[in-house]
PDB file of N, CA and C in Angstrom:
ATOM      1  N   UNK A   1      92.729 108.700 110.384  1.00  0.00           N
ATOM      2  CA  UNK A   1      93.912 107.955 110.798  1.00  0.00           C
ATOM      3  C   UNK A   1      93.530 106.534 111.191  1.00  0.00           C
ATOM      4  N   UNK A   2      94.757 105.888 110.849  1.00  0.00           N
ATOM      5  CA  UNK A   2      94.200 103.983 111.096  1.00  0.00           C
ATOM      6  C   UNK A   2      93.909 104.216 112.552  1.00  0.00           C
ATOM      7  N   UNK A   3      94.893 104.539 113.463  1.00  0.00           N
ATOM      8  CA  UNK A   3      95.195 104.511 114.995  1.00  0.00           C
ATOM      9  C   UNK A   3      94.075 104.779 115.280  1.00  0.00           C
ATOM     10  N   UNK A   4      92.868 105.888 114.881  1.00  0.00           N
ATOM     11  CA  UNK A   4      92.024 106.544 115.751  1.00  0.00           C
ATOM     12  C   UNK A   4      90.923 105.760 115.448  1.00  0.00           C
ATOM     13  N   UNK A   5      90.599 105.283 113.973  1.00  0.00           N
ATOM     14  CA  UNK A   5      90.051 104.427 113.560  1.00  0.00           C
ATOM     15  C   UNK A   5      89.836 102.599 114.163  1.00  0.00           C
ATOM     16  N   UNK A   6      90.858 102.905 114.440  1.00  0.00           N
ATOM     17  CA  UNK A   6      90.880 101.416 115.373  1.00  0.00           C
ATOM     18  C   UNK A   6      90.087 101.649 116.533  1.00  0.00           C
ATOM     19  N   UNK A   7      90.923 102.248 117.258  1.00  0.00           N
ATOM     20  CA  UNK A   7      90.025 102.737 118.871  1.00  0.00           C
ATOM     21  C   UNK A   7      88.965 103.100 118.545  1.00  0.00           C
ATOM     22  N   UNK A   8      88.145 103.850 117.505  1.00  0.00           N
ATOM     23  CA  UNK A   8      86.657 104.847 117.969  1.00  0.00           C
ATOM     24  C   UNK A   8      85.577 103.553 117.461  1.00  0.00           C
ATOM     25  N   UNK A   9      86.053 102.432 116.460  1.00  0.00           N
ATOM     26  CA  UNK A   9      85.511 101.420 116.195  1.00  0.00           C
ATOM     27  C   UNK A   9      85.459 100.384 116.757  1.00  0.00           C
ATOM     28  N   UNK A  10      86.534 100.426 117.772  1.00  0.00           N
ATOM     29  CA  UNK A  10      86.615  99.092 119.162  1.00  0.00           C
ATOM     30  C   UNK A  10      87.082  98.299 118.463  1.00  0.00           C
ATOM     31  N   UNK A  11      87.797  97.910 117.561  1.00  0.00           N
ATOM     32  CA  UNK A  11      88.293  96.735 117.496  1.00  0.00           C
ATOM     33  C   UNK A  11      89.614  96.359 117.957  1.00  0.00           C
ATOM     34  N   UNK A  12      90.552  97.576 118.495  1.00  0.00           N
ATOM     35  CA  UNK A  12      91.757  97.387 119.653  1.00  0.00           C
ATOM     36  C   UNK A  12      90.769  98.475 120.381  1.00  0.00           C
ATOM     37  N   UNK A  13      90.993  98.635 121.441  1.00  0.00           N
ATOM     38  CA  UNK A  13      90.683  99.315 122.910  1.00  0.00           C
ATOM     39  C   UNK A  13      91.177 100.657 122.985  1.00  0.00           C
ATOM     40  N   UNK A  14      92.502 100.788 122.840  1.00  0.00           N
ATOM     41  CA  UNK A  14      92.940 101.809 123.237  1.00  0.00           C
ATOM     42  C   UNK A  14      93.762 102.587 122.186  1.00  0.00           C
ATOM     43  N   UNK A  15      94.050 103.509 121.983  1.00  0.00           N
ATOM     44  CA  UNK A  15      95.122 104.486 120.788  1.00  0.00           C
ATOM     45  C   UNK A  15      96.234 104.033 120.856  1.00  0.00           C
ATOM     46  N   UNK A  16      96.789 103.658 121.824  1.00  0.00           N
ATOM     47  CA  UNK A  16      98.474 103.725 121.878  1.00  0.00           C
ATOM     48  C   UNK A  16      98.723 102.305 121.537  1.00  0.00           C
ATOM     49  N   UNK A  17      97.674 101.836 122.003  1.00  0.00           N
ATOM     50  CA  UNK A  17      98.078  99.756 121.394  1.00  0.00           C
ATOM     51  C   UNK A  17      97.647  99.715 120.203  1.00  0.00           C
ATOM     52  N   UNK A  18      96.784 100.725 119.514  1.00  0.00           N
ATOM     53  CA  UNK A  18      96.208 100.452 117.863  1.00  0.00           C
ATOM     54  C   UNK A  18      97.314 101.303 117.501  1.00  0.00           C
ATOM     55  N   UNK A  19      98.144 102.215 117.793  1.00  0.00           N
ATOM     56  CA  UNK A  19      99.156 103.150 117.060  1.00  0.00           C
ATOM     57  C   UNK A  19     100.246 102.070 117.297  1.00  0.00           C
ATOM     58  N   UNK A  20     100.531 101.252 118.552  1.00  0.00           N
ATOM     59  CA  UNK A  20     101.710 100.340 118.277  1.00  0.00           C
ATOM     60  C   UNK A  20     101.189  99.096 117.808  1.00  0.00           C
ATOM     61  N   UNK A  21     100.086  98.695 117.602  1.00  0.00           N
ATOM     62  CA  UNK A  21      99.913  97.724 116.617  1.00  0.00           C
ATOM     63  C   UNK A  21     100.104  98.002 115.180  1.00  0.00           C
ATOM     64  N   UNK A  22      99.777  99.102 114.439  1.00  0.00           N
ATOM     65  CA  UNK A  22      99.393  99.564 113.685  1.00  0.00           C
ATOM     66  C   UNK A  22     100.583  99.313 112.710  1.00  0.00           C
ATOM     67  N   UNK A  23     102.004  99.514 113.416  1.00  0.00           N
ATOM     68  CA  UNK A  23     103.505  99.316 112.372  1.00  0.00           C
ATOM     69  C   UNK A  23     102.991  97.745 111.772  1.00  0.00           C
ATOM     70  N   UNK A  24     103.538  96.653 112.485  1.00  0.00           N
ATOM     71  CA  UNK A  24     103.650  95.390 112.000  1.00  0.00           C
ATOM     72  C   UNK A  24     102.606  94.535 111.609  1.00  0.00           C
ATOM     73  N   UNK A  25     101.636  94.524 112.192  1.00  0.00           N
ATOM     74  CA  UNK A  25     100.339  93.813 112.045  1.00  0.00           C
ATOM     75  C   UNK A  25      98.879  93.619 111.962  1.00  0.00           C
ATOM     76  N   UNK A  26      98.956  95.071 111.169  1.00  0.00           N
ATOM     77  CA  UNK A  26      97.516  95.540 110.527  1.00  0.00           C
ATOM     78  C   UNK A  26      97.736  95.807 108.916  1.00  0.00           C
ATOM     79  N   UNK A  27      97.144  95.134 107.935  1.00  0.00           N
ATOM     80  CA  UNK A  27      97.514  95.418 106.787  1.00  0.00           C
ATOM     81  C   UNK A  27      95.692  96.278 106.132  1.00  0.00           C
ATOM     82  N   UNK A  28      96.307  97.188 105.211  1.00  0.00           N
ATOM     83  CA  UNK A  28      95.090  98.063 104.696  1.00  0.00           C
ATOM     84  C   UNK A  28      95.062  97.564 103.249  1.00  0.00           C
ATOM     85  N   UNK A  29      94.020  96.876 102.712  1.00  0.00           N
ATOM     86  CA  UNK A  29      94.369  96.872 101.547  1.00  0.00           C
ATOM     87  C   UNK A  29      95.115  95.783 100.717  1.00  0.00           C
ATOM     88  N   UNK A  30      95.753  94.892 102.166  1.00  0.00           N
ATOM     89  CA  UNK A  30      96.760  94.349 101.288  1.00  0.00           C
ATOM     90  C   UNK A  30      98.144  94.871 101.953  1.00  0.00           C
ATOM     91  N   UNK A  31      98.622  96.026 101.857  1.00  0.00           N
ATOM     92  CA  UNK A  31      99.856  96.361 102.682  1.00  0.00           C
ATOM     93  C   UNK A  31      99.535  96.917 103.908  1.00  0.00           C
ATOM     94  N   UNK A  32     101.199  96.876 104.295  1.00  0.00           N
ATOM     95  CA  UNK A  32     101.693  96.672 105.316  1.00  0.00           C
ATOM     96  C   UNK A  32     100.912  98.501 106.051  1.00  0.00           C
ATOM     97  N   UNK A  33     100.531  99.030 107.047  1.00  0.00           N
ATOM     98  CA  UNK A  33      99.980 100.243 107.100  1.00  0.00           C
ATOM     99  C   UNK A  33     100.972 100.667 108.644  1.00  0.00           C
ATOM    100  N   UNK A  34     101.028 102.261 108.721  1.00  0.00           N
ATOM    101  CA  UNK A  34     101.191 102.969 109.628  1.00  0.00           C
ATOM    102  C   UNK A  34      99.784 103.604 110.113  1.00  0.00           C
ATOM    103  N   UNK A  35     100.058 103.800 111.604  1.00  0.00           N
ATOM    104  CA  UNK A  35      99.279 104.428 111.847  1.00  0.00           C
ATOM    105  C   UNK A  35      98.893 105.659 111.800  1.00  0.00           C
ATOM    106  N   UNK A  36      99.200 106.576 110.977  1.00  0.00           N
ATOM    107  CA  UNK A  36      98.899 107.536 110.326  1.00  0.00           C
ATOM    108  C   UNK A  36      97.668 107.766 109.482  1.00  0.00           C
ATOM    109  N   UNK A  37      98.201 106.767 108.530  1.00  0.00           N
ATOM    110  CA  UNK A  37      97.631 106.169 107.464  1.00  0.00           C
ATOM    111  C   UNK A  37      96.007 106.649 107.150  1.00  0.00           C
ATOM    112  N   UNK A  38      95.934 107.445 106.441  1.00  0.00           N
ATOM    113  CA  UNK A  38      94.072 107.839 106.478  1.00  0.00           C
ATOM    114  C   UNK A  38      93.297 106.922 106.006  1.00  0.00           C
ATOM    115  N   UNK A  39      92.401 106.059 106.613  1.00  0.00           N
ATOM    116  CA  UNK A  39      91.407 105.473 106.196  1.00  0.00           C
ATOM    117  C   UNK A  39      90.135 105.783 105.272  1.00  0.00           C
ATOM    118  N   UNK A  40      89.511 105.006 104.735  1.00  0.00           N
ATOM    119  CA  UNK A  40      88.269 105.360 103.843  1.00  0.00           C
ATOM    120  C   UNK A  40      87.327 104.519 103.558  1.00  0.00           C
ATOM    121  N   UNK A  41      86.182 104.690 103.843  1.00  0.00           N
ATOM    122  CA  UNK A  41      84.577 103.965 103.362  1.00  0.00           C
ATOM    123  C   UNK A  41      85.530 102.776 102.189  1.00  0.00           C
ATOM    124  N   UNK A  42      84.917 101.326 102.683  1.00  0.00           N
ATOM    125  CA  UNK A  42      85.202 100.784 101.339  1.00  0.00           C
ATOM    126  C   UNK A  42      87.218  99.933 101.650  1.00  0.00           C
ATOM    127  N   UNK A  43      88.193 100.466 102.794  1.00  0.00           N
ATOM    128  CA  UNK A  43      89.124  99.737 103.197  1.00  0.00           C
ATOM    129  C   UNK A  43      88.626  98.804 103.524  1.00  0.00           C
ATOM    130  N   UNK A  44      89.764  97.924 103.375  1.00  0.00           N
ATOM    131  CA  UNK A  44      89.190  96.594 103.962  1.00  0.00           C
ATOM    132  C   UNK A  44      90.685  95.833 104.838  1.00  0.00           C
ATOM    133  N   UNK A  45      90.998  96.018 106.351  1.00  0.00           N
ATOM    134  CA  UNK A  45      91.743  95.660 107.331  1.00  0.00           C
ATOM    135  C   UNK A  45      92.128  94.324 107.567  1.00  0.00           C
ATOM    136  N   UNK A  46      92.839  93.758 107.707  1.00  0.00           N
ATOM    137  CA  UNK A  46      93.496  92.707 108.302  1.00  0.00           C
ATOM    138  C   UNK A  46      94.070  92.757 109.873  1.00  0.00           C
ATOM    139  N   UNK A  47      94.069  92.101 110.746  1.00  0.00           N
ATOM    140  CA  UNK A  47      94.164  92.661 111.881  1.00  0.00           C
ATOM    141  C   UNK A  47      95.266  91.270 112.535  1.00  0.00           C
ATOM    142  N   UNK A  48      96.219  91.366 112.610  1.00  0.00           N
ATOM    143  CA  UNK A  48      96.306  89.907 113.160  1.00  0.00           C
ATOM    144  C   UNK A  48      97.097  90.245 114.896  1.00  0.00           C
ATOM    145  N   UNK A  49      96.129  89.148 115.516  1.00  0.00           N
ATOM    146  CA  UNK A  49      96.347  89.743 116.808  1.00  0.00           C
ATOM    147  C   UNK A  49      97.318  87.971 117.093  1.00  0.00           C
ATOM    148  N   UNK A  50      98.432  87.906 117.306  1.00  0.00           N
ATOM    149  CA  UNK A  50      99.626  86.489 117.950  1.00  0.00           C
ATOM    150  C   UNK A  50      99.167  85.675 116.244  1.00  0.00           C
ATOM    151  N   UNK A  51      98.697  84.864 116.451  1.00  0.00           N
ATOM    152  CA  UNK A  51      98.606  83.772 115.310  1.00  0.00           C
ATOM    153  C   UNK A  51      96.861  83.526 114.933  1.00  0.00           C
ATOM    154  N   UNK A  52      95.917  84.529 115.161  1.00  0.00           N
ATOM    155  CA  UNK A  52      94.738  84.852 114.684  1.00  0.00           C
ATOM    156  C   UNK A  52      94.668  86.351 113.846  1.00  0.00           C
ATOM    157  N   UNK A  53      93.666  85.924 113.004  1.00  0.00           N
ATOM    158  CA  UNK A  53      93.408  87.141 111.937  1.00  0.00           C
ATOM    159  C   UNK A  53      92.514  87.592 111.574  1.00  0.00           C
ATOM    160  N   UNK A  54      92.159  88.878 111.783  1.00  0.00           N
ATOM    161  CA  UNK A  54      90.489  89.680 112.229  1.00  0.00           C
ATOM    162  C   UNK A  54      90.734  89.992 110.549  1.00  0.00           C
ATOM    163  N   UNK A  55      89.329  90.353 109.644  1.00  0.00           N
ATOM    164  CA  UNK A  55      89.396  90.707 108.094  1.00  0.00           C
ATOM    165  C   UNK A  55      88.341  91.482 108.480  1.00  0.00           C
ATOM    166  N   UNK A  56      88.348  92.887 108.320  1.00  0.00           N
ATOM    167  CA  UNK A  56      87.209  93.685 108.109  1.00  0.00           C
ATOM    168  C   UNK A  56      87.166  94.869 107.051  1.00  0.00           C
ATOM    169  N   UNK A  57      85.756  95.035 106.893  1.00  0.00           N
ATOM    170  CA  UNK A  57      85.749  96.518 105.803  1.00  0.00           C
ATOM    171  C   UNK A  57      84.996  97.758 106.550  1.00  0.00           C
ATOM    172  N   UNK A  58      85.967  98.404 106.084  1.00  0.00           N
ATOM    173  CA  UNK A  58      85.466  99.804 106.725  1.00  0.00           C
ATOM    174  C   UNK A  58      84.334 100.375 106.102  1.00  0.00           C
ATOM    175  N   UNK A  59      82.794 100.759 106.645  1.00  0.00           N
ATOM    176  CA  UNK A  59      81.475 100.991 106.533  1.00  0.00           C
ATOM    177  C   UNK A  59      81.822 102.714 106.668  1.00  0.00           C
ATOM    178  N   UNK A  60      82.089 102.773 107.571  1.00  0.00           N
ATOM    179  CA  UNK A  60      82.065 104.250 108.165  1.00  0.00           C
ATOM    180  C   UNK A  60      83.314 104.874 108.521  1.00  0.00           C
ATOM    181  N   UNK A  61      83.837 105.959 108.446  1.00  0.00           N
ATOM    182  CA  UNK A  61      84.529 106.523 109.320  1.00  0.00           C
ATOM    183  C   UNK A  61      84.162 107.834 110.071  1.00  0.00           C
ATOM    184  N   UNK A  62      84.358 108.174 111.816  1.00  0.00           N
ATOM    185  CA  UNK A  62      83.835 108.922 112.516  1.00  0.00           C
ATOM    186  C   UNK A  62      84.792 109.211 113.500  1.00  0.00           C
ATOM    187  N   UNK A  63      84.940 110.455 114.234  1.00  0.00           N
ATOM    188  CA  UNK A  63      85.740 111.160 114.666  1.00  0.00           C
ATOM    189  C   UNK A  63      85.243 109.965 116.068  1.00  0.00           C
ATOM    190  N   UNK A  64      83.909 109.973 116.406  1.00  0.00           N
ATOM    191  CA  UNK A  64      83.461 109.542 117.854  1.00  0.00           C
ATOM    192  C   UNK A  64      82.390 108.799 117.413  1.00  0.00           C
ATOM    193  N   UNK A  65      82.518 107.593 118.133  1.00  0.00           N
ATOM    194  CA  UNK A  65      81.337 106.395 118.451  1.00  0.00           C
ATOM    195  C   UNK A  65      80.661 106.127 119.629  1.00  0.00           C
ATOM    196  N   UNK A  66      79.349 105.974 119.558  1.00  0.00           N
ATOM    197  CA  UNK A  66      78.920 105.586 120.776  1.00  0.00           C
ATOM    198  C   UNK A  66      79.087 104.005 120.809  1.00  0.00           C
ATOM    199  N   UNK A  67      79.350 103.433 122.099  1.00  0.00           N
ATOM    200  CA  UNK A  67      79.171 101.403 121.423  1.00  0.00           C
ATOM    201  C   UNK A  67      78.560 100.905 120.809  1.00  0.00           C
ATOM    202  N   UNK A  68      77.470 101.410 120.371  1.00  0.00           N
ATOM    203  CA  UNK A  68      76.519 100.757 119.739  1.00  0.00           C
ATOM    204  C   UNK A  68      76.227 100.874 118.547  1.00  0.00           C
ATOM    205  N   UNK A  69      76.955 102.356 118.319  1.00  0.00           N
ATOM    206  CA  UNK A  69      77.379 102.688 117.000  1.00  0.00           C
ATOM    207  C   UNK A  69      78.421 102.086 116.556  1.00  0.00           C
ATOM    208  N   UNK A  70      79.225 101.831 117.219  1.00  0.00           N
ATOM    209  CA  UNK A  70      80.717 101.240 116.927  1.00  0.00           C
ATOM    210  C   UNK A  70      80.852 100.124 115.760  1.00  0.00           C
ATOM    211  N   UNK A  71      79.885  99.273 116.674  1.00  0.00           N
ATOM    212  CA  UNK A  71      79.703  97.778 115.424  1.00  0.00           C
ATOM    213  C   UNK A  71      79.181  98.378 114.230  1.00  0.00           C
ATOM    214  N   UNK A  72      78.769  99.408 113.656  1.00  0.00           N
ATOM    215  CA  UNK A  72      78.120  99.616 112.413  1.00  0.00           C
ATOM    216  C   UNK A  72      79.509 100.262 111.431  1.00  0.00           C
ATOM    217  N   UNK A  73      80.152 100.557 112.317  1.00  0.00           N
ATOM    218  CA  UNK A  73      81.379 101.590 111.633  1.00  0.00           C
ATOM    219  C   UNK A  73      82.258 100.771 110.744  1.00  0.00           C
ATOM    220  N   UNK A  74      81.872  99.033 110.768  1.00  0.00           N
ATOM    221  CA  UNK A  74      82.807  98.305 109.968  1.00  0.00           C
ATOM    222  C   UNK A  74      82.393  96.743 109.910  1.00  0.00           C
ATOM    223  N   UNK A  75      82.255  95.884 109.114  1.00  0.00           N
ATOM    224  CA  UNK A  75      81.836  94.634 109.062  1.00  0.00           C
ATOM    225  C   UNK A  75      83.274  93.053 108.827  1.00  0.00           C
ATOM    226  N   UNK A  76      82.509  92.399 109.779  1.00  0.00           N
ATOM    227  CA  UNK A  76      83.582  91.200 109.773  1.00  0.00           C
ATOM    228  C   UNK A  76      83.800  90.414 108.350  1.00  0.00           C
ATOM    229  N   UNK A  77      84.745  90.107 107.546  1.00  0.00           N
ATOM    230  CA  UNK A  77      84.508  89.500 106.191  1.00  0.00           C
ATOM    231  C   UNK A  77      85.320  87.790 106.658  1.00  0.00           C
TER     232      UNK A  77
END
């Protein structure tokens, strides 16, 4: 799931702000994504947080991260 994917990778903090971010202003791919949405090795995220825009590709996906693992789970483009 994008939602869980967000949080276990740290790039939003928490589930409920990556599940309500997740409607309007995270695109997978190119479109528009829910947080449902199953992720996969090889996505590549758009993140736009007010009038800045995070671009990353998904490396990994994992149920649980440690922090340090976290940064490996996906790279900044």
């Amino acid at each position: 799931r994008l939602d869980k994917f967000l949080k276990v990778s740290r790039l939003i903090k928490r589930r409920t702000v990556a599940n309500e971010a997740a409607m309007p202003v995270v695109l997978v791919n190119g479109k528009t994504a829910k947080a449902s949405l199953n992720v996969k090795n090889g996505d590549v995220l758009e993140i736009q947080f007010g009038n800045k825009t995070v671009k990353a590709e998904i490396l990994d996906v994992k149920d649980t991260a440690k922090k340090d693992e976290a940064k490996e789970l996906f790279r900044y483009l």
